[in-house]
C-alpha atoms as a PDB file:
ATOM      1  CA  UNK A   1     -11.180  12.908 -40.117  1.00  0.00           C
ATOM      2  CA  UNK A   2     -14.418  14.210 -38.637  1.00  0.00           C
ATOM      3  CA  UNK A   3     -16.330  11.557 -38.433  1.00  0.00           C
ATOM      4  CA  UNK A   4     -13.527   9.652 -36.569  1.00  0.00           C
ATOM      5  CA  UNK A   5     -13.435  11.551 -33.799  1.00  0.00           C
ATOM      6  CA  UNK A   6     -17.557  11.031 -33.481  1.00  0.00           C
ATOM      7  CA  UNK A   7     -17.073   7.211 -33.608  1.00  0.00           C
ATOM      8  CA  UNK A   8     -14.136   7.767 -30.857  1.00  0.00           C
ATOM      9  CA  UNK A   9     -16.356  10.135 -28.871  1.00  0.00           C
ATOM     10  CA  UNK A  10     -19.324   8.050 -29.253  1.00  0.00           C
ATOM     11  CA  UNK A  11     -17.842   4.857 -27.821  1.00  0.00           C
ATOM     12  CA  UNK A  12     -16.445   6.674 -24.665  1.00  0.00           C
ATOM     13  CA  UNK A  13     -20.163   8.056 -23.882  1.00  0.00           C
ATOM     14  CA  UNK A  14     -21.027   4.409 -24.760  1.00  0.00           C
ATOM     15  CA  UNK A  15     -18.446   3.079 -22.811  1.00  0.00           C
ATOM     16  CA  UNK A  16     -19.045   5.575 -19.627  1.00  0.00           C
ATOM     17  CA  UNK A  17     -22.809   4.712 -19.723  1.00  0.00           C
ATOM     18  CA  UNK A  18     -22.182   0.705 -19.659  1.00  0.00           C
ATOM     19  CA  UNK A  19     -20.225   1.065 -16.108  1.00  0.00           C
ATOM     20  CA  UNK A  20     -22.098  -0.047 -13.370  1.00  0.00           C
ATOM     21  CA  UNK A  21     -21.853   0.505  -9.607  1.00  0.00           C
ATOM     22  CA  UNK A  22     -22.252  -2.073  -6.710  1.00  0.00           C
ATOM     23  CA  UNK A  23     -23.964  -1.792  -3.736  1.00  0.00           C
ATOM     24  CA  UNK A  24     -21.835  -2.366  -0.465  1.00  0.00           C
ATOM     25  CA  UNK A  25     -24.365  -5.322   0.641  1.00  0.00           C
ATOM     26  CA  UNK A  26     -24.406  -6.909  -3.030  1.00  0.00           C
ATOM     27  CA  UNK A  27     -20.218  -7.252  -2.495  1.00  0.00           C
ATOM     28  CA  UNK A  28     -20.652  -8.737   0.975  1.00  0.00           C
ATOM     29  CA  UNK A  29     -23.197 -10.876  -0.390  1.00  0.00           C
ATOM     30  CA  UNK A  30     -21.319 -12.018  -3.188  1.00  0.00           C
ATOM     31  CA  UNK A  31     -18.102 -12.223  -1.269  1.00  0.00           C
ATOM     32  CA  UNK A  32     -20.287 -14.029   1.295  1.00  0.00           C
ATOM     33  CA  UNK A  33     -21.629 -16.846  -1.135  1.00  0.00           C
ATOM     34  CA  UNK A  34     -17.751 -17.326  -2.323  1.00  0.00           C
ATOM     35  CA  UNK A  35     -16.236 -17.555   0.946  1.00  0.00           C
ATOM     36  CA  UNK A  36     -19.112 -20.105   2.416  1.00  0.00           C
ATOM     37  CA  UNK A  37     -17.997 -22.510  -0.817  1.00  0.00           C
ATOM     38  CA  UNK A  38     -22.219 -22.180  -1.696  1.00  0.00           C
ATOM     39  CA  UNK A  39     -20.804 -21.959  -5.501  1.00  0.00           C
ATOM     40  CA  UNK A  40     -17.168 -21.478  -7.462  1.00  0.00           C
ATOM     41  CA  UNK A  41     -16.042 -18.341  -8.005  1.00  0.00           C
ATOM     42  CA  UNK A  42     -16.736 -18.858 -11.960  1.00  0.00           C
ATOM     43  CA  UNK A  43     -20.342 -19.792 -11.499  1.00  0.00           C
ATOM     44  CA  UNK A  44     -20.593 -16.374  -9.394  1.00  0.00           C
ATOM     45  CA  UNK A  45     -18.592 -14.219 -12.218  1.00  0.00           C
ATOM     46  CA  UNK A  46     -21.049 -15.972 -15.087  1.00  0.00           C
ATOM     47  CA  UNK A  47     -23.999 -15.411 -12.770  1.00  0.00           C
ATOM     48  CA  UNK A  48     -23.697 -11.789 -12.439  1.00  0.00           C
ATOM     49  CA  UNK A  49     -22.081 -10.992 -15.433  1.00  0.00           C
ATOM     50  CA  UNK A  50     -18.728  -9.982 -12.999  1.00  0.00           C
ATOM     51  CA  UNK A  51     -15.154  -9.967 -14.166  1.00  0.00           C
ATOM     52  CA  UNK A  52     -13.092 -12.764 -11.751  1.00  0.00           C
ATOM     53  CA  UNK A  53     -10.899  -9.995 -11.250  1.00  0.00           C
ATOM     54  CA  UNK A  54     -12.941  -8.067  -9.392  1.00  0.00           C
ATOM     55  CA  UNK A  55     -14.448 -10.980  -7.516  1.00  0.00           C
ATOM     56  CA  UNK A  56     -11.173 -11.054  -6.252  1.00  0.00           C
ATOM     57  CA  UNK A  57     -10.481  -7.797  -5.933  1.00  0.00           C
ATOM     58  CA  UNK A  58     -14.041  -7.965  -3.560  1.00  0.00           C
ATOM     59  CA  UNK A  59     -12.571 -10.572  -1.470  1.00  0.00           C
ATOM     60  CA  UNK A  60      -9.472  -8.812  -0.385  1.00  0.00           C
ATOM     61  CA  UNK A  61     -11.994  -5.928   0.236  1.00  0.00           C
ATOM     62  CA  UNK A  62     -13.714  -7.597   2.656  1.00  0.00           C
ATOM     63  CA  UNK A  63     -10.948  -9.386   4.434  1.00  0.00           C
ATOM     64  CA  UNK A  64      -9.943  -5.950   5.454  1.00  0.00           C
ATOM     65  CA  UNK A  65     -13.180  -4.809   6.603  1.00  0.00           C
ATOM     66  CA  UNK A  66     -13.960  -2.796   3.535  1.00  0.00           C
ATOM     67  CA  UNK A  67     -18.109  -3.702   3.669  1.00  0.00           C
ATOM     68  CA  UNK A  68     -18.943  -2.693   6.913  1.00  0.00           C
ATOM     69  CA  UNK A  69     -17.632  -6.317   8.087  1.00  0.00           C
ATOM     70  CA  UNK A  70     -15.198  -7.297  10.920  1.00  0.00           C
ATOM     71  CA  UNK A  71     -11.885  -7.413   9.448  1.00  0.00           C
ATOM     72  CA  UNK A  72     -10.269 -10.794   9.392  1.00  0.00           C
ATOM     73  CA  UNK A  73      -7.586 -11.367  11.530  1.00  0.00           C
ATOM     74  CA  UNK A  74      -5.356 -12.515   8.984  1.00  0.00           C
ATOM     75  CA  UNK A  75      -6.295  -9.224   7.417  1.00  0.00           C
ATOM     76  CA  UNK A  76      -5.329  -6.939  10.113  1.00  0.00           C
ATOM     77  CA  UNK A  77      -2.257  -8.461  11.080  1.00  0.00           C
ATOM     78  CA  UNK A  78      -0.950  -7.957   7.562  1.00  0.00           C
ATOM     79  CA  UNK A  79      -2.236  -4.452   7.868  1.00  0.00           C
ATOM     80  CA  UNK A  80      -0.636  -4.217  10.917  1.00  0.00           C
ATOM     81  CA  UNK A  81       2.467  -5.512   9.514  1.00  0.00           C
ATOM     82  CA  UNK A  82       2.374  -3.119   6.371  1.00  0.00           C
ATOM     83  CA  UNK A  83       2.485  -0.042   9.301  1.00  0.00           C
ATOM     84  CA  UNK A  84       5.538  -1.418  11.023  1.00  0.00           C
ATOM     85  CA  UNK A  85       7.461  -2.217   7.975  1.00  0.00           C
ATOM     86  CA  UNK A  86       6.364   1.180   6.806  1.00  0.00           C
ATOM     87  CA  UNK A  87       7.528   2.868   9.888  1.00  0.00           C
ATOM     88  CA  UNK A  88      10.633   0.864  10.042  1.00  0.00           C
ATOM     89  CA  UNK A  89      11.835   2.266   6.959  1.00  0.00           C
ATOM     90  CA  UNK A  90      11.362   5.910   7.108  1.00  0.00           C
ATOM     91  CA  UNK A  91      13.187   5.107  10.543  1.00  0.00           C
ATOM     92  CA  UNK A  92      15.866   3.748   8.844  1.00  0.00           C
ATOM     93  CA  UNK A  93      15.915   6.724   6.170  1.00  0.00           C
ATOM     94  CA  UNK A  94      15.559   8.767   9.120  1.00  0.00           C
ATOM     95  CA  UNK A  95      18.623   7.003  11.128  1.00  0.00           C
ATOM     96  CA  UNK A  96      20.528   7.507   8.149  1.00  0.00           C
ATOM     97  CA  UNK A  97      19.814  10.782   7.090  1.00  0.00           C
ATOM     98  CA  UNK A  98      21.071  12.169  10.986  1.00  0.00           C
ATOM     99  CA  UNK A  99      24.486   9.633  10.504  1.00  0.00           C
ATOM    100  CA  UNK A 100      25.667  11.266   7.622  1.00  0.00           C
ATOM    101  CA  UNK A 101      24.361  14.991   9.347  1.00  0.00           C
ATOM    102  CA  UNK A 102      27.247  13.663  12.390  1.00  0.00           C
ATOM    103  CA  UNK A 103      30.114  12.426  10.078  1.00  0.00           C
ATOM    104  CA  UNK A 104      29.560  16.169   8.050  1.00  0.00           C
ATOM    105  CA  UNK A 105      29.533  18.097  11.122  1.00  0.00           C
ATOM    106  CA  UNK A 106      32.558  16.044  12.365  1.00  0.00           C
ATOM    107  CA  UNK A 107      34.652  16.128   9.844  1.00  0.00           C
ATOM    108  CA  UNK A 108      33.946  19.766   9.166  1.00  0.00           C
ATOM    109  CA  UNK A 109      34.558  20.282  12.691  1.00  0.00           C
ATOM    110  CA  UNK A 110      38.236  18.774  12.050  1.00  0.00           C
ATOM    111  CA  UNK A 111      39.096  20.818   8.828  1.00  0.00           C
ATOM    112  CA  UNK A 112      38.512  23.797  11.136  1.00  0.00           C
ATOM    113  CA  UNK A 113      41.105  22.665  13.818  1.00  0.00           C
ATOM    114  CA  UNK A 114      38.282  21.956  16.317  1.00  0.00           C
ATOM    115  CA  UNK A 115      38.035  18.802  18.485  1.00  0.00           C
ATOM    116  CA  UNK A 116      35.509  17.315  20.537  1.00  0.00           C
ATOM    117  CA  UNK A 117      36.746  16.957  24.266  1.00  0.00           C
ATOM    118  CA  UNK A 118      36.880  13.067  24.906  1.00  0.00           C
ATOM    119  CA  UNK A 119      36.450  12.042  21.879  1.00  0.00           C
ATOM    120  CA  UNK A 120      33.229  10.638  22.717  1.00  0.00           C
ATOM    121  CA  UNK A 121      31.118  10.872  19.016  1.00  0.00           C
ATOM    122  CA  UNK A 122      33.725  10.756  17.117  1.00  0.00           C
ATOM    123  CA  UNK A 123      35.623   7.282  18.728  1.00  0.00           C
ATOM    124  CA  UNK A 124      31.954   6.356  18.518  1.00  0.00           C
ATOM    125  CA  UNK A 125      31.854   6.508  14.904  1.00  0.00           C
ATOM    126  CA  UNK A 126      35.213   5.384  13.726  1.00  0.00           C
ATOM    127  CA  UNK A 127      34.539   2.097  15.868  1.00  0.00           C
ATOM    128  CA  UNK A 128      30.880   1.663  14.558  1.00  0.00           C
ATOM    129  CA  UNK A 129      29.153   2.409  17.922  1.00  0.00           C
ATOM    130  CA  UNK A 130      26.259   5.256  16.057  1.00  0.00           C
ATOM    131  CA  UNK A 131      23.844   2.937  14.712  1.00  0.00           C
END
């Protein structure tokens, strides 16, 4: 049982040692080649010894201005577009959240015996006008 947890121990050193680290301008360089069609994206994996994977993974990188490159524009419009949508649904969250806080407060202002003069929020409710 011993010598099990060596072997197990001894391949994650192993396996920790083996990982390697990329410099910023070898990505952009790499990404570089791929993008200017120079060579296929499997003769740049086989050529240094890269996963396609992370090739890939470089790409979308660099679209977004990850290797001190101008962002694409395609890239920062879907950026852009992953704020709004984002923003649009804690909004929404938010827009809910405060509808239900007015129907509580409403109706618990009816169980009471209390009315709101006019009728203003509450018509507004009943006929769908609190959005």
């Amino acid at each position: 049982m011993g010598s099990e947890k060596c072997i197990i121990r001894d391949r994650k050193d192993l396996a920790m040692r083996n990982r390697r680290s990329f410099s910023v301008e070898f990505k952009r360089r790499i990404v570089e080649e791929l993008l200017s069609g120079e060579s296929g994206p499997a003769q740049i994996c086989r050529r240094h010894n890269i996963q396609s994977s992370l090739l890939y993974h470089w790409k979308r990188q660099y679209s977004r201005g990850k290797f001190n490159n101008e962002p694409t524009e395609e890239a920062a419009l879907k950026d852009r577009n992953e704020q709004l949508e984002r923003l649009v649904g804690r909004l929404t969250l938010e827009n809910e959240f405060l509808k239900k806080g007015l129907q509580n407060s409403l109706s618990q202002s009816r169980r009471n015996g209390k009315s709101l003069r006019g009728g203003g929020a509450s018509s507004a409710i009943s006929s769908g006008g609190v959005d």
